[in-house]
Protein backbone atom coordinates (compact mmCIF):
# COMPACT_ATOMS: atom_id res chain seq x y z
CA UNK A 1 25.91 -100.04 11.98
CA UNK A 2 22.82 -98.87 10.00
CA UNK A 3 19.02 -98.91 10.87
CA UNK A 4 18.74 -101.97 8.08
CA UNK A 5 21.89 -104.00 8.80
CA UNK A 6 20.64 -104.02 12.62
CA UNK A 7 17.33 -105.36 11.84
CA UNK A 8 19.17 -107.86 9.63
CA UNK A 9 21.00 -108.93 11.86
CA UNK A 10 17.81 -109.39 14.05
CA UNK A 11 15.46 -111.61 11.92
CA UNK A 12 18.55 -113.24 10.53
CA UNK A 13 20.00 -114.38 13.90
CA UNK A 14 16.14 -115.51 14.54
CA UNK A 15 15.81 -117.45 11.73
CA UNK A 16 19.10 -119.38 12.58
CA UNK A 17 18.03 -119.94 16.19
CA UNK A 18 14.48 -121.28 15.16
CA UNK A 19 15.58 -125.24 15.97
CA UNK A 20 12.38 -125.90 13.15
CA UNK A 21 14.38 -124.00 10.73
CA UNK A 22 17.81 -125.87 11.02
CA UNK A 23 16.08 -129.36 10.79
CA UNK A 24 13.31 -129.07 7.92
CA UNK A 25 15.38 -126.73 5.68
CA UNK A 26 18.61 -127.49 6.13
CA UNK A 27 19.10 -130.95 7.30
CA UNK A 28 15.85 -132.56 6.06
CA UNK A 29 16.69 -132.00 2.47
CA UNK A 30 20.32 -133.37 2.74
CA UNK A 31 19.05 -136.37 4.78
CA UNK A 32 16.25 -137.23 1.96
CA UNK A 33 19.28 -136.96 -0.74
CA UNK A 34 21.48 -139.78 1.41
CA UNK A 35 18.58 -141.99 2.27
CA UNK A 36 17.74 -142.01 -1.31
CA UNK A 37 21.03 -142.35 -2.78
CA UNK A 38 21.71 -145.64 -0.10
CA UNK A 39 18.51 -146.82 -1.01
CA UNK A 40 18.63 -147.16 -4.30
CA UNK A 41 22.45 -147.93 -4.68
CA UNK A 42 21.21 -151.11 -2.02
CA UNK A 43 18.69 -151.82 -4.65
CA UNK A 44 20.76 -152.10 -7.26
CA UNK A 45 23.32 -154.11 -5.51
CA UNK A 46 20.69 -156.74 -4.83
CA UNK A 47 19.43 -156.67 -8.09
CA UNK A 48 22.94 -157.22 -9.64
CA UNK A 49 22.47 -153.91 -11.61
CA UNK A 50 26.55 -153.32 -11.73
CA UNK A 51 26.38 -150.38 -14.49
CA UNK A 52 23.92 -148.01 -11.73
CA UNK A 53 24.47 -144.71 -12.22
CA UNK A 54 24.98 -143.34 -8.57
CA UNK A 55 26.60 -140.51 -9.78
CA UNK A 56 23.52 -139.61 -12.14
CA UNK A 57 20.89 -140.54 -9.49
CA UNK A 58 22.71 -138.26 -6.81
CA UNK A 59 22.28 -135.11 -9.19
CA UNK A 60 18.79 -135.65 -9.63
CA UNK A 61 18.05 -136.19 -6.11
CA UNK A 62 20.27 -132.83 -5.22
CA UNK A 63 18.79 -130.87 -7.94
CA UNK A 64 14.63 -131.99 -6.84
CA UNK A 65 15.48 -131.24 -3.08
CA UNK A 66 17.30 -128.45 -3.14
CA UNK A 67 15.04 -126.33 -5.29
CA UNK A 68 11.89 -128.30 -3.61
CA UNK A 69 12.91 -127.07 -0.26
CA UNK A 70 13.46 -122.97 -1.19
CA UNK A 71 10.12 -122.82 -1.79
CA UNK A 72 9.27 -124.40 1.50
CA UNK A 73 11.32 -121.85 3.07
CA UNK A 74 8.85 -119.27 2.08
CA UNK A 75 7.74 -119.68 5.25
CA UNK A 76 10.20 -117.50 7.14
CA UNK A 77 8.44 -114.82 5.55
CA UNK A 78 5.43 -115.68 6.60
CA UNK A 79 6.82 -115.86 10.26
CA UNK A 80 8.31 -112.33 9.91
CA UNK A 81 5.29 -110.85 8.58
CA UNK A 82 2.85 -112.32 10.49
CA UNK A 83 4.91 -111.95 13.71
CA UNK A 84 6.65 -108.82 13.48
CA UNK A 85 5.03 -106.82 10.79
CA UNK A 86 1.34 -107.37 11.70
CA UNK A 87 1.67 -108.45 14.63
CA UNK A 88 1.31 -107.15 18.37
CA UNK A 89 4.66 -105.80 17.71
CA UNK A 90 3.76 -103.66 14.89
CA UNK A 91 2.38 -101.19 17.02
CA UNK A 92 5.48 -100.39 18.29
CA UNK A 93 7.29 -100.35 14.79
CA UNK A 94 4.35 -97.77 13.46
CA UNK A 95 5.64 -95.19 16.12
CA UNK A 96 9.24 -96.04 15.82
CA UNK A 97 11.58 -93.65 14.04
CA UNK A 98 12.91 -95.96 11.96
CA UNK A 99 10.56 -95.89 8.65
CA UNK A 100 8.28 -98.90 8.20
CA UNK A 101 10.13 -100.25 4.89
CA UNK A 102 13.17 -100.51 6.85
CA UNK A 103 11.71 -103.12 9.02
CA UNK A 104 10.33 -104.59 5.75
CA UNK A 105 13.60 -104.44 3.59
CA UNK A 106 15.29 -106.20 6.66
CA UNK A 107 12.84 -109.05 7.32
CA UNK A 108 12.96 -109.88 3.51
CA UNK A 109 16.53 -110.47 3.09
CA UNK A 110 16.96 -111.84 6.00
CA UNK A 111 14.66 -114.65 4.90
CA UNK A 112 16.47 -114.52 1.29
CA UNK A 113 19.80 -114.78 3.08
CA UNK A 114 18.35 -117.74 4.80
CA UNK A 115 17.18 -119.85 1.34
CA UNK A 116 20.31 -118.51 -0.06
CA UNK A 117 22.07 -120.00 2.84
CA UNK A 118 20.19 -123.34 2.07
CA UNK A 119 21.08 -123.60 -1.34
CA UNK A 120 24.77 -123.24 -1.14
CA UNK A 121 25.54 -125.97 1.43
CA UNK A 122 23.33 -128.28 -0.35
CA UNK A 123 25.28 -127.97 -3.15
CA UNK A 124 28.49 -127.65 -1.55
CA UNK A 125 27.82 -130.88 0.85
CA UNK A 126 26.29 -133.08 -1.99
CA UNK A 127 29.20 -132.26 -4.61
CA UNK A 128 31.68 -133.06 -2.11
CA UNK A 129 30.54 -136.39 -0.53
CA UNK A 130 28.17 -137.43 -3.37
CA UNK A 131 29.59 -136.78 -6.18
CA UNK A 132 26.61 -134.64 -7.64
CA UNK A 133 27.02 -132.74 -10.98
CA UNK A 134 25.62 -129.11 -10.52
CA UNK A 135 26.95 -127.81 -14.14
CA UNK A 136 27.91 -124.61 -14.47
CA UNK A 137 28.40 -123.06 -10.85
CA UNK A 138 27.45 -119.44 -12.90
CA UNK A 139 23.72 -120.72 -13.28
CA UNK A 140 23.21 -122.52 -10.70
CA UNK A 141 23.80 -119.67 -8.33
CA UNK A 142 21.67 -117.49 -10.59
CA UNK A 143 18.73 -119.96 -10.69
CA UNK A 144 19.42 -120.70 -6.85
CA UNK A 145 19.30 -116.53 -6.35
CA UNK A 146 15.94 -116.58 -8.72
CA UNK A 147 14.52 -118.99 -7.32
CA UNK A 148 15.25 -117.60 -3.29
CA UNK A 149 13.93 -114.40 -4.40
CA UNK A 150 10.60 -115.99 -5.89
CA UNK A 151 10.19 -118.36 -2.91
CA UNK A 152 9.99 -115.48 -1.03
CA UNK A 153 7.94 -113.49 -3.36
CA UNK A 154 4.80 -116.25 -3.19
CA UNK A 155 5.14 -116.43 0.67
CA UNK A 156 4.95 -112.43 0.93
CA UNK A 157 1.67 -113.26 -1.15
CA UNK A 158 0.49 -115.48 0.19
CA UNK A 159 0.49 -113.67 3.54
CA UNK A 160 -1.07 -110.48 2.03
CA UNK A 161 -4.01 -112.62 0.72
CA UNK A 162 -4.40 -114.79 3.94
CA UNK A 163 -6.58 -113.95 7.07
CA UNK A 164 -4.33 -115.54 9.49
CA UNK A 165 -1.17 -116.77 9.46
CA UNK A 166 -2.50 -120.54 10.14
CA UNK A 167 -4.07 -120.29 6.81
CA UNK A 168 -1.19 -119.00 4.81
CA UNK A 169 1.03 -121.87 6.26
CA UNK A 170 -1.32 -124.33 5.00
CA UNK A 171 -1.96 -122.63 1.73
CA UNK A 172 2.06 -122.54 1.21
CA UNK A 173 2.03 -126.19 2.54
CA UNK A 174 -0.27 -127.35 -0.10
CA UNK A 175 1.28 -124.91 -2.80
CA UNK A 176 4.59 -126.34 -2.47
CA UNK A 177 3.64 -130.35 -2.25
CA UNK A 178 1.37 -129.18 -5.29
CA UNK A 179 4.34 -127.90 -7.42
CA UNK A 180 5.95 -131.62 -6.43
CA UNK A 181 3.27 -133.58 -7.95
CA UNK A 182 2.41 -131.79 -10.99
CA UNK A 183 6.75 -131.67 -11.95
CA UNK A 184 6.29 -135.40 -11.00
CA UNK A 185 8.51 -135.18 -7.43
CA UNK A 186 6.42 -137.40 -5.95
CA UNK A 187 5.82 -140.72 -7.84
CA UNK A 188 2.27 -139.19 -9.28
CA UNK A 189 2.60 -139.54 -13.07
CA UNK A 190 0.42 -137.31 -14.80
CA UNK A 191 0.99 -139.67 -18.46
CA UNK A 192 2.77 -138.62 -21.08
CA UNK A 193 0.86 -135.60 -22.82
CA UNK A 194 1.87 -132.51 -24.48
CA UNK A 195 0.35 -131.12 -21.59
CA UNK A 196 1.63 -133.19 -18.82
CA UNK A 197 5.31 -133.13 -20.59
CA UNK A 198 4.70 -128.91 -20.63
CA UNK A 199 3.34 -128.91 -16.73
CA UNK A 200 6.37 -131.03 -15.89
CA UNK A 201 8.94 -128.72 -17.12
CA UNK A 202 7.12 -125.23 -17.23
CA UNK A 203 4.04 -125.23 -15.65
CA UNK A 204 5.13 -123.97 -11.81
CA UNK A 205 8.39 -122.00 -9.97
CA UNK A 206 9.44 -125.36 -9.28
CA UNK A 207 9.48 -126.88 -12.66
CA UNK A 208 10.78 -123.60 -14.22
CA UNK A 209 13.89 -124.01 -11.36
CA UNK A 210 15.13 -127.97 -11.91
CA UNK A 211 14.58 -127.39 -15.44
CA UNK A 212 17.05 -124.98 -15.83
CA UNK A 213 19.21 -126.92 -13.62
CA UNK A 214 18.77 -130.27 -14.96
CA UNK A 215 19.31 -128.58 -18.65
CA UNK A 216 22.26 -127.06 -17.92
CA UNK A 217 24.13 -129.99 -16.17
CA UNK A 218 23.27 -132.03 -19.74
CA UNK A 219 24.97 -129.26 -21.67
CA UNK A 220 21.83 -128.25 -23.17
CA UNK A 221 22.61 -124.08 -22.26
CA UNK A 222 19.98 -122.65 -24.74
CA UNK A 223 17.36 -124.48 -23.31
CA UNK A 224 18.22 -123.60 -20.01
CA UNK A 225 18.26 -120.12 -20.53
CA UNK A 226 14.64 -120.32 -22.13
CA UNK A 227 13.36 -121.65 -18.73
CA UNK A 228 15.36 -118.91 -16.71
CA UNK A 229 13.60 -116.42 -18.71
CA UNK A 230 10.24 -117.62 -18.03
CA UNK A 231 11.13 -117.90 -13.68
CA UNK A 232 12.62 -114.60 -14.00
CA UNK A 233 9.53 -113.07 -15.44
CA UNK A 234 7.58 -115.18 -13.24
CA UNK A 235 9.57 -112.85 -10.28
CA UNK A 236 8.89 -109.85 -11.97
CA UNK A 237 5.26 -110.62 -12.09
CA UNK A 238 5.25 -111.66 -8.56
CA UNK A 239 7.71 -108.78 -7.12
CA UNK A 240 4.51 -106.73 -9.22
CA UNK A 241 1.80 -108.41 -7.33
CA UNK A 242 3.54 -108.38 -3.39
CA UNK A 243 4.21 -104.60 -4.21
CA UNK A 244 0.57 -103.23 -5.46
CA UNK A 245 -1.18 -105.29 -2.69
CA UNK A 246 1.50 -104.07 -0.36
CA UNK A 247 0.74 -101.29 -1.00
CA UNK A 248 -3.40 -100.98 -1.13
CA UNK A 249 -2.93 -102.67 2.16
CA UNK A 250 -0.48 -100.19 3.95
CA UNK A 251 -3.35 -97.26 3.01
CA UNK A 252 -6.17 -99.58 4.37
């Protein structure tokens, strides 16, 4: 096996063994869709609302969480960076004859895989016992690749801007329970302005992701596309930033 697929393998096995992983990004998520779905399904049977649409309910739950939690998994980068790449252990990868990008290249996609990972058994657990409309499987696994990429893009900023990692998990905290509120996630209504209507569907990574999503599972395909444009380019501009200040920091 190669130099990369080794330290793949490494931070990937990591990342599956960290117990924190397995229970806020993987389980967390899928236990906030249920308890919403039997809460509100209880509601309505009390209520004697017979024409609830669990169905429609369940896809907007899915959709919110899963795309919510990839950018809360921008933290495994943080981990990897702050652990492994400038660390006490990076030291010993300076002086190791395996080139420094290598060790980069590797921690990166093993935190993509990770999201990736995330993504796909949400969807595949909610469709089968819920019942949850995902639309075209082509764009959701493009918006859910996007999206993993650019999760992973704003916590490989974050950690270049941030003195410690302490401060870049609470910065990526706050980012992500931001990006919640201002799409509306969170029962916060920000009224019903051009510019509250515009923040809800385009103004973060987050709104640019269940846009797409939710657009595409109503049929509306043009529209979706429009918001995939703008989160790609929002990639491109980040994959831009992480790579200059990457860069200015590896001559410092």
């Amino acid at each position: 096996m190669n130099n990369f697929g080794i330290i793949f393998g490494m931070f990937f096995k990591r990342a599956l063994r960290d117990k924190a992983n397995i229970i806020v990004l993987l389980l967390l998520p899928m236990g906030l869709i249920a308890l919403n779905m039997v809460g509100q399904m209880g509601l309505a049977e009390m209520m004697g609302l017979g024409d609830f649409d669990a169905d429609g309910f369940a896809t907007v739950m899915a959709i919110v969480f899963m795309a919510s939690f990839q950018y809360f998994a921008g933290e495994i980068i943080l981990y990897n960076i702050f652990y492994d790449l400038r660390g006490a252990a990076s030291e010993r990868l300076y002086v190791s004859p395996v080139p420094m990008r290598t060790f980069v290249m590797g921690a990166a996609a093993s935190s993509l895989m990770f999201t990736l990972m995330q993504g796909i058994l949400i969807f595949g657990v909610t469709a089968i016992f819920f019942d949850v409309m995902w639309g075209s499987p082509l764009i959701f696994f493009a918006v859910l690749l996007v999206t993993g990429i650019t999760s992973q893009l704003i916590g490989a900023l974050i950690a270049l801007l941030s003195p410690t990692r302490k401060a870049a998990s609470a910065i990526i905290t706050v980012f992500c329970f931001a990006q919640m509120m201002t799409s509306g996630y969170l029962f916060v209504s920000l009224g019903n302005s051009p510019f509250a209507n515009w923040l809800n569907s385009y103004g973060t990574p987050l709104a640019l992701s269940t846009t797409v999503l939710f657009r595409s599972t109503a049929g509306n395909y043009s529209n979706a596309m429009i918001a995939f444009a703008w989160l790609a380019g929002v990639m491109a501009v980040l994959g831009i930033l992480v790579a200059v200040l990457a860069k200015r920091r590896a001559r410092a």
